[in-house]
C-alpha atoms as a PDB file:
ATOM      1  CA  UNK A   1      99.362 103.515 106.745  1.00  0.00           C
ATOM      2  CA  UNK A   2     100.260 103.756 102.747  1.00  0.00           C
ATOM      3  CA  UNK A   3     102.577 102.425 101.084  1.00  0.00           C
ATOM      4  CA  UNK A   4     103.054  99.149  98.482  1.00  0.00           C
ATOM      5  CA  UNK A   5     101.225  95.727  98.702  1.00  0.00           C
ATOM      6  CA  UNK A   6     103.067  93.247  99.711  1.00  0.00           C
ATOM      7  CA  UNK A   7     104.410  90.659  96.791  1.00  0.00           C
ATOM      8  CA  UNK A   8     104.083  87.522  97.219  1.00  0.00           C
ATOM      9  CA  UNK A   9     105.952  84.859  94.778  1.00  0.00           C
ATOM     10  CA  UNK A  10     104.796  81.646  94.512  1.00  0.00           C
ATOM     11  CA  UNK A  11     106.985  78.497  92.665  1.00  0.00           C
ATOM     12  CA  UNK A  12     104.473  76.417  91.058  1.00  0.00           C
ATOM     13  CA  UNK A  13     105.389  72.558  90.520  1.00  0.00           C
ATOM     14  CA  UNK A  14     103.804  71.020  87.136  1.00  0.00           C
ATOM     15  CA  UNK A  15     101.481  67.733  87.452  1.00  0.00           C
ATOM     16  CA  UNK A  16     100.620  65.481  84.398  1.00  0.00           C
ATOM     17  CA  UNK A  17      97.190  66.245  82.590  1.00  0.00           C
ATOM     18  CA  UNK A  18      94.197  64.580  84.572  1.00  0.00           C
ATOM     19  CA  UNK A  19      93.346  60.821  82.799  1.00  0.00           C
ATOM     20  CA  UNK A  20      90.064  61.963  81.962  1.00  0.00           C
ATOM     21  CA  UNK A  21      89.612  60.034  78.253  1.00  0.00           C
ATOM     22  CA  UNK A  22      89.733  63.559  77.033  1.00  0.00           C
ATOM     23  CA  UNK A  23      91.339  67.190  77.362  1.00  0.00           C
ATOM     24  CA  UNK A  24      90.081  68.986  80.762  1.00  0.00           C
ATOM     25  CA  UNK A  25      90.141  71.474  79.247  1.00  0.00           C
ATOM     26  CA  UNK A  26      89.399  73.241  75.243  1.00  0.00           C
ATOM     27  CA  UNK A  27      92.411  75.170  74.034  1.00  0.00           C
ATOM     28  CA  UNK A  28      92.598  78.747  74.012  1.00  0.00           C
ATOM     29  CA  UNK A  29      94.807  79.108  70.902  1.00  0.00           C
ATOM     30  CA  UNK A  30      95.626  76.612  68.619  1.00  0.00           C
ATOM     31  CA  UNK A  31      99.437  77.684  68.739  1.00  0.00           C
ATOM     32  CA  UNK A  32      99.477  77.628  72.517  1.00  0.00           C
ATOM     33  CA  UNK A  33     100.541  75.352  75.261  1.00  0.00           C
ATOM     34  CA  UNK A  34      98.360  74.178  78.273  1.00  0.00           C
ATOM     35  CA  UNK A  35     100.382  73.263  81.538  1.00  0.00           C
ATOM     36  CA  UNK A  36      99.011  72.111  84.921  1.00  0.00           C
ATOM     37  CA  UNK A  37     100.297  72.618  88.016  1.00  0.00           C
ATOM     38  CA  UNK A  38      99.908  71.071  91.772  1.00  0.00           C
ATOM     39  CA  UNK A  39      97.976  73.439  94.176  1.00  0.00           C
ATOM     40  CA  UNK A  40      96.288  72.518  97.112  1.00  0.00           C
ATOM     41  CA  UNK A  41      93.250  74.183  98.914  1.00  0.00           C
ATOM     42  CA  UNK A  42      95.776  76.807 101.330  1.00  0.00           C
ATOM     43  CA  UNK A  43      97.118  77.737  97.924  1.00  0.00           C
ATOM     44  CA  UNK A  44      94.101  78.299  95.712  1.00  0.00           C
ATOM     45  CA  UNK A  45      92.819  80.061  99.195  1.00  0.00           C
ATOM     46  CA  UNK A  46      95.753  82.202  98.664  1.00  0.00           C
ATOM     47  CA  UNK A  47      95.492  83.048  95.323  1.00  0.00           C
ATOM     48  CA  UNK A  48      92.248  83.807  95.219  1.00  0.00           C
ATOM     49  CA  UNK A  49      92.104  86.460  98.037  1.00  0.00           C
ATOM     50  CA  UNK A  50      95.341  87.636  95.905  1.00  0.00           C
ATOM     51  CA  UNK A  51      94.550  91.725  94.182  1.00  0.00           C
ATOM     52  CA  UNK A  52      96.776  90.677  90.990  1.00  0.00           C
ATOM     53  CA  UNK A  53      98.134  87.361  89.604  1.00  0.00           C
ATOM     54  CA  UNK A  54     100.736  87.243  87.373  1.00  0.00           C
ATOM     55  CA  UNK A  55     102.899  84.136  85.939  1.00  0.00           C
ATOM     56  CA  UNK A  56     106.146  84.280  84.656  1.00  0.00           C
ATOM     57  CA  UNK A  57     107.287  81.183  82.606  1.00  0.00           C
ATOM     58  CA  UNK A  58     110.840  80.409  81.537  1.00  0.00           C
ATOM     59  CA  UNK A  59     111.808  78.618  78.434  1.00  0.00           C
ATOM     60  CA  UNK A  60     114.754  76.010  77.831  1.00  0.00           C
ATOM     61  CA  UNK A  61     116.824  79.049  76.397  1.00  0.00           C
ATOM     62  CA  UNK A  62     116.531  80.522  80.085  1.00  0.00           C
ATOM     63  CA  UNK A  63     114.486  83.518  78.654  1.00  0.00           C
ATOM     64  CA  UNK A  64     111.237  84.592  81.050  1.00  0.00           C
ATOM     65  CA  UNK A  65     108.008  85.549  79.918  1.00  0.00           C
ATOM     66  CA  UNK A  66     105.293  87.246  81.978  1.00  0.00           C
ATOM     67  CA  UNK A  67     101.036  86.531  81.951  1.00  0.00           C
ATOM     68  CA  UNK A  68      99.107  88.487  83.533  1.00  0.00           C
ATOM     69  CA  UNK A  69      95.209  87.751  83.495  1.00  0.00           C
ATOM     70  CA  UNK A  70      92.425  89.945  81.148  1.00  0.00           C
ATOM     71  CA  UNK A  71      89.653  89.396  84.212  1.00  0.00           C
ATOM     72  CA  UNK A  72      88.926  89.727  88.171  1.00  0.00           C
ATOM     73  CA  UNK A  73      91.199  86.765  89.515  1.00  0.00           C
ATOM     74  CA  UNK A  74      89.638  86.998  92.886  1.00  0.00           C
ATOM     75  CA  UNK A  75      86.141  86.709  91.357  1.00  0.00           C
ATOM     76  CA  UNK A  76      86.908  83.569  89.328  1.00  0.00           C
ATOM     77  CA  UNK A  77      89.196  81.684  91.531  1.00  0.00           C
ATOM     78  CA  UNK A  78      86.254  82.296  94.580  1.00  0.00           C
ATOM     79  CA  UNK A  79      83.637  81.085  92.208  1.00  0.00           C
ATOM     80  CA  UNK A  80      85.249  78.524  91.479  1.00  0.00           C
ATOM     81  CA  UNK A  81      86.061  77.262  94.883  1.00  0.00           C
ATOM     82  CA  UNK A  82      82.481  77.733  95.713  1.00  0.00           C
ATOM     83  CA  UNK A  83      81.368  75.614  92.532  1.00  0.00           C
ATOM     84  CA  UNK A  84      83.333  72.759  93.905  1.00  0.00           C
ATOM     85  CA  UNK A  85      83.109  73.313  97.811  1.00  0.00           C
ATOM     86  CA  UNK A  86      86.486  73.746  98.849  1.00  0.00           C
ATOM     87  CA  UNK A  87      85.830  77.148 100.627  1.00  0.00           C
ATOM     88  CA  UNK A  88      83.120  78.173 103.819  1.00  0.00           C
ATOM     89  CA  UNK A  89      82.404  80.766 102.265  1.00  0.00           C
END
């Protein structure tokens, strides 16, 4: 059987930074913006076993703009489910 993947969309909810005494994480770009969102294990699960990841953001003004990820998703979302035990794998 051949044809397209199936596509998947996902709404993500955003959380509050993490109380931590300090950034969780450093900054990519000094311009840039960090968000976080709320996923639980089913969704990380899913994302993770996911061929391509993409996120599209929209601004106040309504306007949409896409990110798509520069390395293996699956690879670094597993590993770092592993790292923290949340999978069986």
């Amino acid at each position: 059987m051949t044809g397209k993947p199936a596509i998947f969309m996902l709404e993500l909810s955003l959380m509050e930074a993490p109380k931590l005494g300090r950034e969780p994480y450093r900054a990519v770009a000094s311009w840039g913006q960090t968000a976080y969102f709320d996923l639980d294990v089913a969704t990380l699960r899913r994302m993770a076993a996911s061929g391509k990841l993409e996120l599209d953001v929209r601004a106040a003004d309504g306007s949409t703009t896409s990110f798509t990820p520069t390395v293996d998703t699956r690879t670094v979302l597993t590993k770092y489910m592993k790292d923290r035990g949340i999978t069986g794998d």
